[in-house]
Protein backbone atom coordinates (compact mmCIF):
# COMPACT_ATOMS: atom_id res chain seq x y z
CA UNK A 1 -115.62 35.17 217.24
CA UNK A 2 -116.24 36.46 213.78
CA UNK A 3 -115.93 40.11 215.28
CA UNK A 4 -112.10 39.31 216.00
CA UNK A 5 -111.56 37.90 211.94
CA UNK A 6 -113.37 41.28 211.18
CA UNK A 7 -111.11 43.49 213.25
CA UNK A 8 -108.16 41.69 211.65
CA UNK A 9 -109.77 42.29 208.16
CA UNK A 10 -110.58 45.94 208.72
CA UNK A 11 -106.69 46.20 210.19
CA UNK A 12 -105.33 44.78 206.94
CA UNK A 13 -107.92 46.77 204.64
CA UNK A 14 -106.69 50.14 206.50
CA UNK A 15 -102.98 48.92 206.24
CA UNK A 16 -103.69 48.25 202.42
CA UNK A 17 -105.03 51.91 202.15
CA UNK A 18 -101.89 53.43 203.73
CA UNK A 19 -99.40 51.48 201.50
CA UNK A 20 -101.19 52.84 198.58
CA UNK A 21 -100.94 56.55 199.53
CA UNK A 22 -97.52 56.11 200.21
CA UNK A 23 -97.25 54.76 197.06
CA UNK A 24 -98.89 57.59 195.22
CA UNK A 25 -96.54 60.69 197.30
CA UNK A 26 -93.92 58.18 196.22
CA UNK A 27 -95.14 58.44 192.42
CA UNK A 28 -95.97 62.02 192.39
CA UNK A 29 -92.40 62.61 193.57
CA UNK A 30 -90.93 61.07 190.27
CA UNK A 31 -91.21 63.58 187.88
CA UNK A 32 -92.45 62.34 184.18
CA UNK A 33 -90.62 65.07 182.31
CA UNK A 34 -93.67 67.56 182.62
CA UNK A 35 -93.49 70.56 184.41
CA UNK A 36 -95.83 69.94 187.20
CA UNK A 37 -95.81 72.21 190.56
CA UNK A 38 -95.26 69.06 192.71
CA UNK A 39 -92.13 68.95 191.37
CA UNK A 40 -91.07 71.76 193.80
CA UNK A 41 -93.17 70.30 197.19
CA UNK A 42 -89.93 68.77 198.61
CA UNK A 43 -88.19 72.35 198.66
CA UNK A 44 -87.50 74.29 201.57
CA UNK A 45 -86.95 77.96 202.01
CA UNK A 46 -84.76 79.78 204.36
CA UNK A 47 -87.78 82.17 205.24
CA UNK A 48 -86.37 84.29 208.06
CA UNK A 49 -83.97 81.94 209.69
CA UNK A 50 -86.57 79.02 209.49
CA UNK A 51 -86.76 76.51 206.59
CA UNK A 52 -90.25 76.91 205.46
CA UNK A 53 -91.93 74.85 202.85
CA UNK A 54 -91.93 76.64 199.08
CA UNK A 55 -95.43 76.84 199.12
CA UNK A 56 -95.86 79.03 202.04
CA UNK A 57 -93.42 81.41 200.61
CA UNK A 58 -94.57 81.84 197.00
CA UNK A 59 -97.18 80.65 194.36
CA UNK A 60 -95.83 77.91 192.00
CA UNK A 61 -97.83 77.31 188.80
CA UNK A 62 -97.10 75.56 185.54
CA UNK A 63 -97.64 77.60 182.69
CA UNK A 64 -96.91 75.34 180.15
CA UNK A 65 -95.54 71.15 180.10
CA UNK A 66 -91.88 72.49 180.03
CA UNK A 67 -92.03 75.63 182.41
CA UNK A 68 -93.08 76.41 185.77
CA UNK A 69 -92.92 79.79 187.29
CA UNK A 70 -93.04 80.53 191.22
CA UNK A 71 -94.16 84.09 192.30
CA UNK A 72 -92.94 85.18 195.73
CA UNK A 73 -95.23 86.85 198.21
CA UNK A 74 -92.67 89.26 198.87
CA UNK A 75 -90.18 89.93 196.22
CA UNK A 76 -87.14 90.01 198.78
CA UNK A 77 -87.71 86.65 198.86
CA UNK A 78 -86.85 85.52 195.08
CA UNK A 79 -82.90 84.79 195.55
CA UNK A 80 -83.64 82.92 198.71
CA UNK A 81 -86.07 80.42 196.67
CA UNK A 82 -83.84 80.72 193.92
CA UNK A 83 -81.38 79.53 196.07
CA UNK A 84 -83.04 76.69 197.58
CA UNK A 85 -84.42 75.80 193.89
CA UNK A 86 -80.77 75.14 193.30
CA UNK A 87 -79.80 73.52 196.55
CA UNK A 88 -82.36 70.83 196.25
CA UNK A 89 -80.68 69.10 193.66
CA UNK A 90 -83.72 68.44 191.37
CA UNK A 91 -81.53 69.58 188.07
CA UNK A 92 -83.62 72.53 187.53
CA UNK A 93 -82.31 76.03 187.31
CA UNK A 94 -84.71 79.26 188.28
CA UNK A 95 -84.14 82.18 186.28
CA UNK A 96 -84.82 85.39 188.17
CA UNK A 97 -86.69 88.38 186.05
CA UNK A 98 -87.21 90.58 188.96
CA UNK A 99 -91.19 89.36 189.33
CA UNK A 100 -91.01 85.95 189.32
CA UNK A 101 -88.44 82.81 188.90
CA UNK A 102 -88.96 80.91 185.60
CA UNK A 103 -88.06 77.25 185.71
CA UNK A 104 -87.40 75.33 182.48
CA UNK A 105 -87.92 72.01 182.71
CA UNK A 106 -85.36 69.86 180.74
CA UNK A 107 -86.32 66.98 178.18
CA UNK A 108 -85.25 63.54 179.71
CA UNK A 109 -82.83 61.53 178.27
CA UNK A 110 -83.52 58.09 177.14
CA UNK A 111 -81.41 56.56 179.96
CA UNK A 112 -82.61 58.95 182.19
CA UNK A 113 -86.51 57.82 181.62
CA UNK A 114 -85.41 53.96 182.29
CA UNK A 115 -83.70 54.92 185.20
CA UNK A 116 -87.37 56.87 186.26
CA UNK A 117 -89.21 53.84 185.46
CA UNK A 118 -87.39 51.18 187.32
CA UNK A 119 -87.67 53.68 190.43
CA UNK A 120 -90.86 53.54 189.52
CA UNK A 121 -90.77 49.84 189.18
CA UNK A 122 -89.24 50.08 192.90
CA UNK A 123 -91.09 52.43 194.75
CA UNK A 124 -94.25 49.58 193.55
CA UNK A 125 -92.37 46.49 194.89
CA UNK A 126 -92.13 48.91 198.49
CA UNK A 127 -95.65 48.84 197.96
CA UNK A 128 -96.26 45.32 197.41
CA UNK A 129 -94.22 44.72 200.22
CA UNK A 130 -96.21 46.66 202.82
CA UNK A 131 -99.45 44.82 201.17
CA UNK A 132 -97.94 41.09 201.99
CA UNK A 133 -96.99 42.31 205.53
CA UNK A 134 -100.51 43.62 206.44
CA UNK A 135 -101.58 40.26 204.76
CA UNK A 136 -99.20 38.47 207.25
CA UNK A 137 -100.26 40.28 210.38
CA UNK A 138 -103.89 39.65 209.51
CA UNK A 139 -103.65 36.07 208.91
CA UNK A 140 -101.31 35.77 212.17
CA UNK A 141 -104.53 37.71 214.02
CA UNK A 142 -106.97 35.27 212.06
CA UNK A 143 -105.28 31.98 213.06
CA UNK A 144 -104.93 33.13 216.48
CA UNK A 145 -108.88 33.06 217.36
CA UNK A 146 -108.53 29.45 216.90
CA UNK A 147 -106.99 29.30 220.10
CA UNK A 148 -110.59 31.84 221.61
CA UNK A 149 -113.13 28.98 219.68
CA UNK A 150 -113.28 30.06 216.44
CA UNK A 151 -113.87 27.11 213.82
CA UNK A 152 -111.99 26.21 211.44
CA UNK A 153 -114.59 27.44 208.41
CA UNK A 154 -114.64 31.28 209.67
CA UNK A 155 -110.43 30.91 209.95
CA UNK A 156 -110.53 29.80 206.29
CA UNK A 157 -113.25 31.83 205.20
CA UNK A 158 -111.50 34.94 207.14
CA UNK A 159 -108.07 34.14 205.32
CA UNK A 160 -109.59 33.95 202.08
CA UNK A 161 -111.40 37.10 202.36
CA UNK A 162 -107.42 38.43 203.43
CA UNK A 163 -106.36 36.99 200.26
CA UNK A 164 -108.98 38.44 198.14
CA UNK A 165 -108.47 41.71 199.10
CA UNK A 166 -104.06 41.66 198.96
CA UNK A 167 -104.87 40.71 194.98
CA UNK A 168 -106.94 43.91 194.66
CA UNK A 169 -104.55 45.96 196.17
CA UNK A 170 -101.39 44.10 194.30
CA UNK A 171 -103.43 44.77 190.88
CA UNK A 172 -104.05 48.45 191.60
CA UNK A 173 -100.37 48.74 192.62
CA UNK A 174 -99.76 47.62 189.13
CA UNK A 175 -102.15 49.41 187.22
CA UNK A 176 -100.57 52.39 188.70
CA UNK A 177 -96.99 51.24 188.02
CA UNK A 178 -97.52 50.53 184.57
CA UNK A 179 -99.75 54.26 184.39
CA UNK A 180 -96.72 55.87 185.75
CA UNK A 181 -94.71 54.09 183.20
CA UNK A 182 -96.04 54.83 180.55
CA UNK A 183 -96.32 58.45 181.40
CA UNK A 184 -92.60 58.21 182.09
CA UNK A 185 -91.46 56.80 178.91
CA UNK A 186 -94.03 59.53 176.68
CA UNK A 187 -91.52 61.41 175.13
């Protein structure tokens, strides 16, 4: 019987895990006013009639916290990246000196940093969510082995050990909320 409480633990543990590396694409997504080459993952390049990720088109580096630079593997190739720099809507602007595209990175506004933070702040709750749903489904699985024999002790004992480990994963949401935060609002 305790094999079934185990599975259910083991479901919710690898549940747990997922939500928190969603949560950390989500995070690295939200850019902290540092030039950082993830910045430019979501971008997609019209690479011979096919959209191709920036990555496999060029090198993208950050050469200092306000610039990045992205260096084509085939210099045909620069106003087409420019292009889709541009198109992505990320507020950045390549400039194009004939060997690479230099990217300045603007300094965030005030407003603009509490606007990052409370996505921040969401993107966590999304998170926490997905933690208290895996905590649902495994208590649903737990109480169901009643009904296959299980006692009452290993039920309690299972939902416990449930509980325990949703308030590790809620506090390490939070610690990396608050991380995020804090790297958000360094000005």
């Amino acid at each position: 019987m305790s094999e079934m409480i185990d599975l259910a633990f083991d479901s919710a543990k690898e549940d747990m895990q997922k939500a928190m590396e969603r949560l950390d694409v989500e995070l690295r997504k939200i850019r902290a006013g540092k030039a950082h080459p993830s910045m430019l993952e979501s971008v997609k390049v019209d690479y011979y009639g096919s959209l191709t990720p920036l990555n496999q088109v060029g090198n993208v580096s950050a050469t200092d916290p306000r610039t990045l630079t992205v260096q084509a593997y085939e210099k045909s190739m620069l106003d087409p990246i420019a292009s889709a720099i541009t198109n992505a809507n990320l507020g950045l602007n390549p400039m194009n000196n004939g060997e690479v595209l230099i990217i300045s990175v603007p300094m965030l506004t005030e407003e603009r940093r509490r606007d990052l933070a409370k996505q921040a702040k969401s993107v966590g709750e999304n998170a926490k969510v997905s933690i208290r749903n895996a905590r649902k489904d495994a208590n649903d699985a737990i109480k169901a082995t009643k009904d296959d024999g299980a006692s009452e002790d290993a039920i309690k004992a299972g939902e416990s050990n449930v509980q325990a480990l949703t308030d590790d994963y809620v506090k390490q949401v939070d610690s990396r909320i608050s991380g995020k935060e804090a790297d958000i609002m360094t000005v």
